[in-house]
C-alpha atoms as a PDB file:
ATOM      1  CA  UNK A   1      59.922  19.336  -8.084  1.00  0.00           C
ATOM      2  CA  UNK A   2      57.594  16.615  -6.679  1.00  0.00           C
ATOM      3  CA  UNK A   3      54.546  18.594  -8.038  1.00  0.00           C
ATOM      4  CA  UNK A   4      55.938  19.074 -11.479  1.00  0.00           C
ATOM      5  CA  UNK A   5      56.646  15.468 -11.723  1.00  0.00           C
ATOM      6  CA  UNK A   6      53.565  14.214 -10.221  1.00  0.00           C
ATOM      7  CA  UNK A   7      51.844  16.575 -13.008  1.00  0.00           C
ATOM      8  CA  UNK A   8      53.778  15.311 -15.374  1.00  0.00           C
ATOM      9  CA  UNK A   9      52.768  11.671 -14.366  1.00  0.00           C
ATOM     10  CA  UNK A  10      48.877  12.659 -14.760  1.00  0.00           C
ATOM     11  CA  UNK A  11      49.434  14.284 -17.458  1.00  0.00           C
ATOM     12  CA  UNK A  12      51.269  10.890 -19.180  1.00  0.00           C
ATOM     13  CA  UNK A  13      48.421   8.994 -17.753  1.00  0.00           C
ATOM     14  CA  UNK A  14      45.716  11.216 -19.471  1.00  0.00           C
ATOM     15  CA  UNK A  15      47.404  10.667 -22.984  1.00  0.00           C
ATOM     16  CA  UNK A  16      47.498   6.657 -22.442  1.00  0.00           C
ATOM     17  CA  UNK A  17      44.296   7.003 -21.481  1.00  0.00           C
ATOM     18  CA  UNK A  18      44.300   5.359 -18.231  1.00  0.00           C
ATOM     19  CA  UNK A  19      42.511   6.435 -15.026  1.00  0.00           C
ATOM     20  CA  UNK A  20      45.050   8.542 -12.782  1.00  0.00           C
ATOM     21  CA  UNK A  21      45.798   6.765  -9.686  1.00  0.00           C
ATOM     22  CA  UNK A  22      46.862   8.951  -7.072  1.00  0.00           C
ATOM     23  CA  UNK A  23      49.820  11.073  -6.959  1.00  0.00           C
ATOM     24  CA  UNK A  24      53.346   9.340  -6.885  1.00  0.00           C
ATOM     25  CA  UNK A  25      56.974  10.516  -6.920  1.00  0.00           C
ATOM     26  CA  UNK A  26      59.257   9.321  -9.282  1.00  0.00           C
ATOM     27  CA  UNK A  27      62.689   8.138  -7.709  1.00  0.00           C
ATOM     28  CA  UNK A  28      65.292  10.432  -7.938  1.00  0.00           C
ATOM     29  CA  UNK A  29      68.786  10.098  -8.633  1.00  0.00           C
ATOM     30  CA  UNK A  30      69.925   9.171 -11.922  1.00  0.00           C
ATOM     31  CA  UNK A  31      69.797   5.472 -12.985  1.00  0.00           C
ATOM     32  CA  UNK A  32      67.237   5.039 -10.331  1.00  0.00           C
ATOM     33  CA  UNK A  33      63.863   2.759 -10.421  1.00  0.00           C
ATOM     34  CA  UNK A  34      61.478   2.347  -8.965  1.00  0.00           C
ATOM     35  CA  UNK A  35      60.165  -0.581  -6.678  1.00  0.00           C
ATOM     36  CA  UNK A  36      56.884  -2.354  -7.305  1.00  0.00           C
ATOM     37  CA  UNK A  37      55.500  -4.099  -4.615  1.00  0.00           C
ATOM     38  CA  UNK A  38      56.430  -7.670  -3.974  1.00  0.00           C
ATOM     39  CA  UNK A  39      54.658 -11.025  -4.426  1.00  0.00           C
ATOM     40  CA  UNK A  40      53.144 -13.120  -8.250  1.00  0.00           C
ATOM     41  CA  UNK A  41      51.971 -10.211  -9.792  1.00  0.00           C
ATOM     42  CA  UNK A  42      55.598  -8.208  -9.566  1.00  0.00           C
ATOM     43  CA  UNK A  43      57.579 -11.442 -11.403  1.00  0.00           C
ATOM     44  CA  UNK A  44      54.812 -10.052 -14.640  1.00  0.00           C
ATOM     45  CA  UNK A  45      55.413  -6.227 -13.992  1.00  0.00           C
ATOM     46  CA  UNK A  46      57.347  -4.470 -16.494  1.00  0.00           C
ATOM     47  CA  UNK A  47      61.181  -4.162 -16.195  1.00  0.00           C
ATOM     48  CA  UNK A  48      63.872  -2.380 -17.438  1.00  0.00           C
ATOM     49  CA  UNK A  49      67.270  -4.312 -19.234  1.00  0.00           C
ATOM     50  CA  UNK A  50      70.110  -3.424 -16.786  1.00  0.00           C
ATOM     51  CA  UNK A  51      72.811  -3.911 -19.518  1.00  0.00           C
ATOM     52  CA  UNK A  52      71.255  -0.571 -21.265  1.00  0.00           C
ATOM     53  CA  UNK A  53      73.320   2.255 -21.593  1.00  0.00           C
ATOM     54  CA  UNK A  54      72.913   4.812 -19.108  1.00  0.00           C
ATOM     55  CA  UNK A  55      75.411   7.441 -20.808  1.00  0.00           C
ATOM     56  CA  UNK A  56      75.107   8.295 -24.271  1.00  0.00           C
ATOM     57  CA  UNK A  57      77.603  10.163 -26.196  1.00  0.00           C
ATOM     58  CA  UNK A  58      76.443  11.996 -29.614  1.00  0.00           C
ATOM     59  CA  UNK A  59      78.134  14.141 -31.758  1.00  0.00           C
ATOM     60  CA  UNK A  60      76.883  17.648 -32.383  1.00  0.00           C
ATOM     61  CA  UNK A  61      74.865  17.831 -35.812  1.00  0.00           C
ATOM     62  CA  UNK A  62      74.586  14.166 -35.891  1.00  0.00           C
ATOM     63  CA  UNK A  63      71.895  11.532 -34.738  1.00  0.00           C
ATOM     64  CA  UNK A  64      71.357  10.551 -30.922  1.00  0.00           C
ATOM     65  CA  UNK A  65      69.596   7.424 -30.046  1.00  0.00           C
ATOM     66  CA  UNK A  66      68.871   7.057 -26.228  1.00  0.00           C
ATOM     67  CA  UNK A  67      67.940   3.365 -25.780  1.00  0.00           C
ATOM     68  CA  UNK A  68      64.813   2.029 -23.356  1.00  0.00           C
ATOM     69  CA  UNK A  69      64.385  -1.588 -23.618  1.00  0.00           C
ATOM     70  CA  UNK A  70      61.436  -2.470 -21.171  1.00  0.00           C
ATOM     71  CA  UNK A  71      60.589  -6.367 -20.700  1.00  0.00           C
ATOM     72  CA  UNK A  72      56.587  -7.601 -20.069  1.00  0.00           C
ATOM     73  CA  UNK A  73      55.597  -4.201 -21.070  1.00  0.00           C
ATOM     74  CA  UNK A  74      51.718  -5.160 -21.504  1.00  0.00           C
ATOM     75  CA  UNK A  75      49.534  -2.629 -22.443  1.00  0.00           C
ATOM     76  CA  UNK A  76      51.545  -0.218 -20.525  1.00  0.00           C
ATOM     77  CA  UNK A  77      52.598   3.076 -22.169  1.00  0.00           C
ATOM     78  CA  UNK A  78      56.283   3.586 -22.463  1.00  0.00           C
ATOM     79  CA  UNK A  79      57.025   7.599 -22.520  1.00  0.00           C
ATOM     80  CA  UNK A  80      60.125   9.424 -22.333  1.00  0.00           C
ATOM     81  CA  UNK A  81      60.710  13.213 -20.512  1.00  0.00           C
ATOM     82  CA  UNK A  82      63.121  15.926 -20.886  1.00  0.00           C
ATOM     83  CA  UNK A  83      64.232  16.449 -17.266  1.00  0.00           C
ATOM     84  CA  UNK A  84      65.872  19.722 -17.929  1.00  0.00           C
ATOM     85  CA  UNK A  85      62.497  21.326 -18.145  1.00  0.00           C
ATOM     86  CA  UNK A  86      60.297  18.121 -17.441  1.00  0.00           C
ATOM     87  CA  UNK A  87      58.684  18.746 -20.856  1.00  0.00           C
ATOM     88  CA  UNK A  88      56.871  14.800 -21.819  1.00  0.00           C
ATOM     89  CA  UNK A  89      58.763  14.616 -25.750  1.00  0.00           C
ATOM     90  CA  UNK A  90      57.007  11.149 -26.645  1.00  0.00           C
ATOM     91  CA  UNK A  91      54.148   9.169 -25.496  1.00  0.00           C
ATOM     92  CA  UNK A  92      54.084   5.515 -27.261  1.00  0.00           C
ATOM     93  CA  UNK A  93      54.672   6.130 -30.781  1.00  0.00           C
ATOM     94  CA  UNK A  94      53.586   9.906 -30.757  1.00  0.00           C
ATOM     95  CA  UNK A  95      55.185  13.049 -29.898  1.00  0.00           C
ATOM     96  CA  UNK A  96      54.567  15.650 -27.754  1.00  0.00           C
ATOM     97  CA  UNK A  97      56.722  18.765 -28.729  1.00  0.00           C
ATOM     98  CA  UNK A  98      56.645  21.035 -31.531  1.00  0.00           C
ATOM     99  CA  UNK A  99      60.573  20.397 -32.042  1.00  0.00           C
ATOM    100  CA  UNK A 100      60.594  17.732 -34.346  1.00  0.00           C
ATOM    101  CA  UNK A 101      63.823  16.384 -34.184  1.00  0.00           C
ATOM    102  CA  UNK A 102      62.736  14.490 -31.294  1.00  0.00           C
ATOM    103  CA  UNK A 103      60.453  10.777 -32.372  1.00  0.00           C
ATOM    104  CA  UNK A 104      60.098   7.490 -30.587  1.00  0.00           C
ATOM    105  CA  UNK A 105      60.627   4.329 -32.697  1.00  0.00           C
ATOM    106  CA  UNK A 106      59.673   1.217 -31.850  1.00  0.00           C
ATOM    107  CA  UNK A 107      59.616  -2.117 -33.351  1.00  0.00           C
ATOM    108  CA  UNK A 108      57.264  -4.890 -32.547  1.00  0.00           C
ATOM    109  CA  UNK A 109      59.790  -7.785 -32.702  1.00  0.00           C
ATOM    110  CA  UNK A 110      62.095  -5.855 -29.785  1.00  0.00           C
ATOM    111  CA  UNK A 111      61.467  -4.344 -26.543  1.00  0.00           C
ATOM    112  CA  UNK A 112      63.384  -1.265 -27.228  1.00  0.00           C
ATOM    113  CA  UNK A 113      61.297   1.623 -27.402  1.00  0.00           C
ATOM    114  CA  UNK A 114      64.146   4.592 -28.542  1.00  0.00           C
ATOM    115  CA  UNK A 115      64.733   8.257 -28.258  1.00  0.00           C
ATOM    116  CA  UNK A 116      65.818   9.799 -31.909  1.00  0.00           C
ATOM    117  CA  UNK A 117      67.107  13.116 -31.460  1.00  0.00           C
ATOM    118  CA  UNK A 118      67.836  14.083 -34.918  1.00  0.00           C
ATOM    119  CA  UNK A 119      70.666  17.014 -35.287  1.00  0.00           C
ATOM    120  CA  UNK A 120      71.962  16.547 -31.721  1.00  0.00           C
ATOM    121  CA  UNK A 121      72.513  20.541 -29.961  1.00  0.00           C
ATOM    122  CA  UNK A 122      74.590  20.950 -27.409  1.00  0.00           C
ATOM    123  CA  UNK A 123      71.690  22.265 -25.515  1.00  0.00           C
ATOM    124  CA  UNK A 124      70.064  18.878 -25.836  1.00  0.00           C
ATOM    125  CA  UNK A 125      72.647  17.462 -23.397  1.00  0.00           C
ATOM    126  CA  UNK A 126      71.126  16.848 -19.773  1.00  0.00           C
ATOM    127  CA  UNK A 127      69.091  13.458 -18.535  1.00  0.00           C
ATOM    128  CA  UNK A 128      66.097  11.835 -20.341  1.00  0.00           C
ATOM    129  CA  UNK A 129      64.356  10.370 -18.545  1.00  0.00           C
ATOM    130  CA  UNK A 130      61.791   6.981 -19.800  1.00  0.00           C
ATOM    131  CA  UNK A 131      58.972   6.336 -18.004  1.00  0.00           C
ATOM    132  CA  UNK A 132      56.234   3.327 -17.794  1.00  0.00           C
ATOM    133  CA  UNK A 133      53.164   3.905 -16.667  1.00  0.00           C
ATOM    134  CA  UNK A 134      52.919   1.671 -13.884  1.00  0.00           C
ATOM    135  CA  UNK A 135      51.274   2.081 -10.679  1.00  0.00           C
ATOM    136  CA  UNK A 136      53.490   3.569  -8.965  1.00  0.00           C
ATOM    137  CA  UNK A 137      55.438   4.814 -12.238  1.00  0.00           C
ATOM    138  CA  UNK A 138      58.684   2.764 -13.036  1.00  0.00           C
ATOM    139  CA  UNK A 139      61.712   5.136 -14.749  1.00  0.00           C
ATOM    140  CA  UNK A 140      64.939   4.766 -16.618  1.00  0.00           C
ATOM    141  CA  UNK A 141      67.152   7.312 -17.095  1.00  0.00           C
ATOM    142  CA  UNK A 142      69.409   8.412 -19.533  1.00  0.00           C
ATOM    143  CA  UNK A 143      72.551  10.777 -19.817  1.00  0.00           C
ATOM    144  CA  UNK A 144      73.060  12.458 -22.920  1.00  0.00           C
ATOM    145  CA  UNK A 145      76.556  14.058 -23.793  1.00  0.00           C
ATOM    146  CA  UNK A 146      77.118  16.257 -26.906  1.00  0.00           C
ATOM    147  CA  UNK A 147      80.411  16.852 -28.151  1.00  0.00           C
ATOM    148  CA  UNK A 148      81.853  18.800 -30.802  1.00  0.00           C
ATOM    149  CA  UNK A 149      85.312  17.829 -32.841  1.00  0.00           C
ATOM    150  CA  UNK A 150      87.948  19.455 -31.499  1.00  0.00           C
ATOM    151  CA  UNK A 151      91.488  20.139 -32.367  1.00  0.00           C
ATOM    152  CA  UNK A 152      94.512  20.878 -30.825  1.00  0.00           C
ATOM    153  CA  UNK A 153      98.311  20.564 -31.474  1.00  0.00           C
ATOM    154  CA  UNK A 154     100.184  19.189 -28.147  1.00  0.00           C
ATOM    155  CA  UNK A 155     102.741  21.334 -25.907  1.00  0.00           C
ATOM    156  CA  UNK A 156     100.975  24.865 -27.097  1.00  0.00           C
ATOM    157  CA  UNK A 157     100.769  27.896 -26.946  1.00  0.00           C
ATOM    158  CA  UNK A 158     104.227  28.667 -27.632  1.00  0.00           C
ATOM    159  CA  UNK A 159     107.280  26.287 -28.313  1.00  0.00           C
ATOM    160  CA  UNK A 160     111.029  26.756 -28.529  1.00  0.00           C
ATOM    161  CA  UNK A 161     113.393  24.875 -30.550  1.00  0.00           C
ATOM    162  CA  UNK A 162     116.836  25.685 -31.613  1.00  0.00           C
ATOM    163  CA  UNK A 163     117.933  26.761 -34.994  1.00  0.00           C
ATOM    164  CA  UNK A 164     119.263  23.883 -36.805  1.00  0.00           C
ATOM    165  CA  UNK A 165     116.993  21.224 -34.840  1.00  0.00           C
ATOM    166  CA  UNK A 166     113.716  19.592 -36.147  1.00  0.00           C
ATOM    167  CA  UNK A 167     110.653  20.974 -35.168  1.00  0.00           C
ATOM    168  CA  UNK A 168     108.373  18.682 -34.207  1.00  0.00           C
ATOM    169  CA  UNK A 169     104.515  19.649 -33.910  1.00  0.00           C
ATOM    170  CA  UNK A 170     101.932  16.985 -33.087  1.00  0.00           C
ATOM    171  CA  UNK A 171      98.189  17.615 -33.703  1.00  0.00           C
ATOM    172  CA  UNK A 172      95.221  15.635 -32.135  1.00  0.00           C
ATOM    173  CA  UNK A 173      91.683  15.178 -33.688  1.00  0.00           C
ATOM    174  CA  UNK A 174      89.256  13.832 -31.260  1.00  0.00           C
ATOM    175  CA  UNK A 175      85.382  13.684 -31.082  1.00  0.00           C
ATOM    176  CA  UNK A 176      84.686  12.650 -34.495  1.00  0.00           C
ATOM    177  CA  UNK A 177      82.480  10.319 -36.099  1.00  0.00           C
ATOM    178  CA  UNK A 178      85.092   9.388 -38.622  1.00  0.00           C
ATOM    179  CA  UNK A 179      88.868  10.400 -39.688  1.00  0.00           C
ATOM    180  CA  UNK A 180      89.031  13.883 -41.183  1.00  0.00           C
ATOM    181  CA  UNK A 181      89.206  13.547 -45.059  1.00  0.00           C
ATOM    182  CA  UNK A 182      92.189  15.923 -45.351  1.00  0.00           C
ATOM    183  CA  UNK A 183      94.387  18.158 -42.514  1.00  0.00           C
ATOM    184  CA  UNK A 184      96.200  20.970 -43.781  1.00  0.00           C
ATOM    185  CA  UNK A 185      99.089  22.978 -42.494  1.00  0.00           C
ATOM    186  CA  UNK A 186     100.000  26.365 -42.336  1.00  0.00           C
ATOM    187  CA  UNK A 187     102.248  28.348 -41.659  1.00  0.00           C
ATOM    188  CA  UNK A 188     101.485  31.821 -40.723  1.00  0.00           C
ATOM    189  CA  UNK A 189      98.615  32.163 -43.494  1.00  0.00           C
ATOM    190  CA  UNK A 190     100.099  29.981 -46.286  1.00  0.00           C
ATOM    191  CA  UNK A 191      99.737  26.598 -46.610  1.00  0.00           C
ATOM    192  CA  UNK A 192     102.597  24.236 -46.464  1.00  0.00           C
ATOM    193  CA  UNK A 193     103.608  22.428 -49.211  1.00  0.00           C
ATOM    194  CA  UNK A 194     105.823  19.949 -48.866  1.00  0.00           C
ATOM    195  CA  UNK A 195     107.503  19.915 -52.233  1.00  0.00           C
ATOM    196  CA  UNK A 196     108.757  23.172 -51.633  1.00  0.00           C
ATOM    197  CA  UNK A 197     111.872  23.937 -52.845  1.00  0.00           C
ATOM    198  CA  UNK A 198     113.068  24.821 -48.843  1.00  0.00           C
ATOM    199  CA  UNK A 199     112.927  21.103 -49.038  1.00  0.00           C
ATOM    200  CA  UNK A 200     113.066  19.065 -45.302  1.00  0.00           C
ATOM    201  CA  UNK A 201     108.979  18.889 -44.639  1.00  0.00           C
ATOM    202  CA  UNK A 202     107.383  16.083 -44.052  1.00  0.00           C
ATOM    203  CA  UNK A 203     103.541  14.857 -42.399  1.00  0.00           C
ATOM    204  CA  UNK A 204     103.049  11.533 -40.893  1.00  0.00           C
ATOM    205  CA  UNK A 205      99.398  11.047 -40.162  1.00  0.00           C
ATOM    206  CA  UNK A 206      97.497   7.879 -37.957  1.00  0.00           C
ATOM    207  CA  UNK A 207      93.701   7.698 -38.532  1.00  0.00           C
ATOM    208  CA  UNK A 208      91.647   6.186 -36.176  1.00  0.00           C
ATOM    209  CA  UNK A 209      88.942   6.805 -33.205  1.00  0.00           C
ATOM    210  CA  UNK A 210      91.308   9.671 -32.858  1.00  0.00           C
ATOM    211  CA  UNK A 211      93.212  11.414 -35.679  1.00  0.00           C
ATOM    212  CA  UNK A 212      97.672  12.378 -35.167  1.00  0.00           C
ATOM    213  CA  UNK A 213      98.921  14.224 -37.687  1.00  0.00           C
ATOM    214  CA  UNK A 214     103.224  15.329 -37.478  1.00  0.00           C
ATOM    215  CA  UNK A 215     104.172  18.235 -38.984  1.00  0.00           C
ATOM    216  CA  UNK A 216     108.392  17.545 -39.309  1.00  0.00           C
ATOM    217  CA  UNK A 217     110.313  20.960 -40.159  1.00  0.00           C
ATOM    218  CA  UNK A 218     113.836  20.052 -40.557  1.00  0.00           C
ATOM    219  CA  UNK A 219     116.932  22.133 -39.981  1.00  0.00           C
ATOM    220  CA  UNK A 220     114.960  24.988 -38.383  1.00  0.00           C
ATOM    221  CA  UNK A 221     115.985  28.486 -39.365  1.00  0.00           C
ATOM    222  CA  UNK A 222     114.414  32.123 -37.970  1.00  0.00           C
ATOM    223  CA  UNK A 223     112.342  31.981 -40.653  1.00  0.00           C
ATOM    224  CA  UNK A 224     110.719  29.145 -39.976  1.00  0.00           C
ATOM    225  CA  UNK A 225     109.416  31.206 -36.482  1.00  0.00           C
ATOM    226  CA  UNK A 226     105.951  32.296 -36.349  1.00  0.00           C
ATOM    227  CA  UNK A 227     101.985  30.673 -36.044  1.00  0.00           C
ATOM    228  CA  UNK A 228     101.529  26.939 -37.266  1.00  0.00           C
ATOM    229  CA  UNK A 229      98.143  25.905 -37.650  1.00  0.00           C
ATOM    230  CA  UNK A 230      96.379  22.365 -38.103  1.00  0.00           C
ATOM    231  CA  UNK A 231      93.407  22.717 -40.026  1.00  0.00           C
ATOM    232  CA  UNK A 232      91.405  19.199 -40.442  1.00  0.00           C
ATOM    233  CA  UNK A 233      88.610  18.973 -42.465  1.00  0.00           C
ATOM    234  CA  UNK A 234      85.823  18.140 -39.351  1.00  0.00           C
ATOM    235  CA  UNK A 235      86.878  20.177 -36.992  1.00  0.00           C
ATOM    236  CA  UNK A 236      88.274  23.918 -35.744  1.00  0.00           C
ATOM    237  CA  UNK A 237      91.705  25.021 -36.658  1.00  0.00           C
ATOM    238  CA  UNK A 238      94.292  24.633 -33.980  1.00  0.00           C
ATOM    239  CA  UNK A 239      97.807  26.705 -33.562  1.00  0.00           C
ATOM    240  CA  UNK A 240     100.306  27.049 -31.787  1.00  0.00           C
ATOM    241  CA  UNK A 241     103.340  29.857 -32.173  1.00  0.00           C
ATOM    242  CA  UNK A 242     106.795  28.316 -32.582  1.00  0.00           C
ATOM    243  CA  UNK A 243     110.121  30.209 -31.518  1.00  0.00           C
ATOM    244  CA  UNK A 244     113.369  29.155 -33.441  1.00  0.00           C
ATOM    245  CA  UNK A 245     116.107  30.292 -30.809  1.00  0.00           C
ATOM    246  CA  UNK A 246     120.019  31.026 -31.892  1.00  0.00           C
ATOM    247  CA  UNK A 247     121.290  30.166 -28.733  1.00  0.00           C
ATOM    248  CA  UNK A 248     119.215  31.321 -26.215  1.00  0.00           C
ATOM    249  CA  UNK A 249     117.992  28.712 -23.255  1.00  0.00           C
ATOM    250  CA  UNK A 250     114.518  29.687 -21.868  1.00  0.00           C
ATOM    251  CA  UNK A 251     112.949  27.218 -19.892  1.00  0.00           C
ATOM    252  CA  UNK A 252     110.236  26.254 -22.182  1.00  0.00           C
ATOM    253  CA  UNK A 253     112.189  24.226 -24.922  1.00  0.00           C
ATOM    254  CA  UNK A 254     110.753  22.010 -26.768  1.00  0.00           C
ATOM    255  CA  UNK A 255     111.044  18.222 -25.413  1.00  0.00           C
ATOM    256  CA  UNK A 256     112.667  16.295 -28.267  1.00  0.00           C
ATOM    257  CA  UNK A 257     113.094  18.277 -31.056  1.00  0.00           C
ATOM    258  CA  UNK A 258     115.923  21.011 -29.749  1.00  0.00           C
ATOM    259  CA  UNK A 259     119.584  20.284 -30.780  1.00  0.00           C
ATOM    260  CA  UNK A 260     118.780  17.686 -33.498  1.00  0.00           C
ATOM    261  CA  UNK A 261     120.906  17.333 -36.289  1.00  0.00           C
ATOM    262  CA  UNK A 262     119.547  16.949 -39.849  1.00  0.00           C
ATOM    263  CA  UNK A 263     120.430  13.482 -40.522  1.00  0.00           C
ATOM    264  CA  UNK A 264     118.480  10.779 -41.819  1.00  0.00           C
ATOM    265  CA  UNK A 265     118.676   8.424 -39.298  1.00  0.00           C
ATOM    266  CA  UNK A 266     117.099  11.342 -36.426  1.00  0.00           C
ATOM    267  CA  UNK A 267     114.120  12.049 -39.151  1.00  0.00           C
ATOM    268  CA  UNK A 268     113.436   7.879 -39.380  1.00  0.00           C
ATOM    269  CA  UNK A 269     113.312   7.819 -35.511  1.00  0.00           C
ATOM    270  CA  UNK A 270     110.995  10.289 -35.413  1.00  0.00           C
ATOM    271  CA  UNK A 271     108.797   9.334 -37.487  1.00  0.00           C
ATOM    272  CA  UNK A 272     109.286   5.599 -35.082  1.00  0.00           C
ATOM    273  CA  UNK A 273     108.029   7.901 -32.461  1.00  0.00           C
ATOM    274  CA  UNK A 274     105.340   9.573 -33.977  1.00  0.00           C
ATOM    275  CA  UNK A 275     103.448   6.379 -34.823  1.00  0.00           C
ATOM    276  CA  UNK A 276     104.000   5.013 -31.570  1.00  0.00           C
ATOM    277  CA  UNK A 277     102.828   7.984 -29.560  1.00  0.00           C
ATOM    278  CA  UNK A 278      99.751   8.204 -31.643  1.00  0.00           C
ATOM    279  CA  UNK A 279      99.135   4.093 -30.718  1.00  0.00           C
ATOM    280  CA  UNK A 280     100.156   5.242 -27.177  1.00  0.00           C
ATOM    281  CA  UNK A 281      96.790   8.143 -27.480  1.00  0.00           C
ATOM    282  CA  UNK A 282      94.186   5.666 -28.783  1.00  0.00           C
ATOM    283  CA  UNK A 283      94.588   3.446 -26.077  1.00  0.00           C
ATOM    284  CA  UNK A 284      94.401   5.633 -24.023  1.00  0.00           C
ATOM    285  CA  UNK A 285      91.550   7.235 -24.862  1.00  0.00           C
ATOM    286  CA  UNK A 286      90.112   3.505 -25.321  1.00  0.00           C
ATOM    287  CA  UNK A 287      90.008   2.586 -22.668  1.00  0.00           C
END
């Protein structure tokens, strides 16, 4: 490892055109730096902003930007490395990889000097790391997380409920950029409309940094058995199977929903609790 980043340093220095100094390591564990010698000339020497982010979450498909902001930079060379495979992306302003989603940008009013990934792969997750070249080097580094939109619908795979109750399914939408622009429904393979003329059907929906969507199935007959599935617009389809029980007790009832009458007042409750436990989610996954 030392000798692939020590070649990695010359090789940095050679496309700054400076003269290599001799071989040094860069420090190792991530969010490390490293130390420059003491005395006048270290209160000039380039520095890193502590307050950057050191973990950066993207969404797959979608823009990256991994942040460097380097004070008294001089006419050092600011560079940033793949550490997966040690492979030098961006030197200054120019790159250094045939895969051109990756570009440094710069502007001269700021000290940030920033990674673009464009089109964000999972397989671009892993630490980046940005490098000055000091004597010895100086280095920043940089987690990069890549998540996909994901959906699932809560107490899965299989839920009981009794016939005549409500059934209650609650589907979460996390991971994405924005709300999804529609969620449908089904049931089995059809959709579900809820002007049907079964009648009792009903979706409550909270957008926000994550998406709840309540699917409400009153006065649950055997019929209404079988796969539900949450299909949002941004992300996978969940499902879950749902058992409608005529008296039978097996341990895994559903919480809530069994035994509930079809009444007005349990479907306005509901819905109470619905919109709470979707505030309940978002701060949780706030904070």
């Amino acid at each position: 490892m030392r000798a692939r980043l020590a070649a990695a340093h010359l090789a940095l220095l050679a496309l700054a055109h400076l003269p290599p100094p001799g071989v040094c390591d860069v420090a190792g564990g991530a969010g490390s730096v490293n130390a420059l010698p003491s005395g006048a000339g270290a209160r000039l020497a380039p520095s890193f902003d502590a307050a950057t982010p050191r973990n950066v979450t993207a969404l797959v498909g979608k823009s990256a930007y991994l942040s460097c902001r380097v004070r008294n930079l001089g006419n050092r060379t600011v560079s940033w490395i793949r550490h997966r495979d040690l492979h030098i992306l961006t030197v200054g302003g120019y790159t250094y990889t045939s895969d051109q989603r990756f570009q440094a940008t710069h502007s001269a009013q700021t000290d940030d000097w920033t990674l673009h990934i464009k089109w964000a792969q999972q397989r671009d997750a892993g630490v980046y790391e940005c490098q000055v070249s000091t004597q010895p080097v100086r280095s920043f580094f940089v987690t990069l997380h890549v998540v996909v939109p994901s959906a699932r619908i809560l107490g899965g795979p299989d839920l009981h409920v009794d016939m005549g109750s409500t059934i209650n399914l609650t589907c979460l939408i996390q991971f994405s950029p924005e709300p999804p622009a529609y969620i449908f429904w089904y049931h089995e393979d059809e959709v579900i409309s809820y002007d049907s003329s079964r009648g009792g059907v009903s979706v409550v929906t909270e957008k926000g940094a994550a998406t709840t969507s309540y699917l409400l199935v009153q006065d649950a007959a055997p019929a209404d058995s079988g796969r539900y599935s949450c299909s949002p617009s941004n992300a996978e389809v969940a499902s879950v199977r749902v058992h409608v029980l005529n008296g039978e007790r097996p341990a895994a009832m559903q919480t809530g929903s069994a035994g509930l009458s079809n009444s007005g007042g349990v479907i306005v409750a509901l819905l109470a609790a619905a919109a709470l436990h979707a505030r309940l989610l978002r701060a949780q996954l706030a904070s």
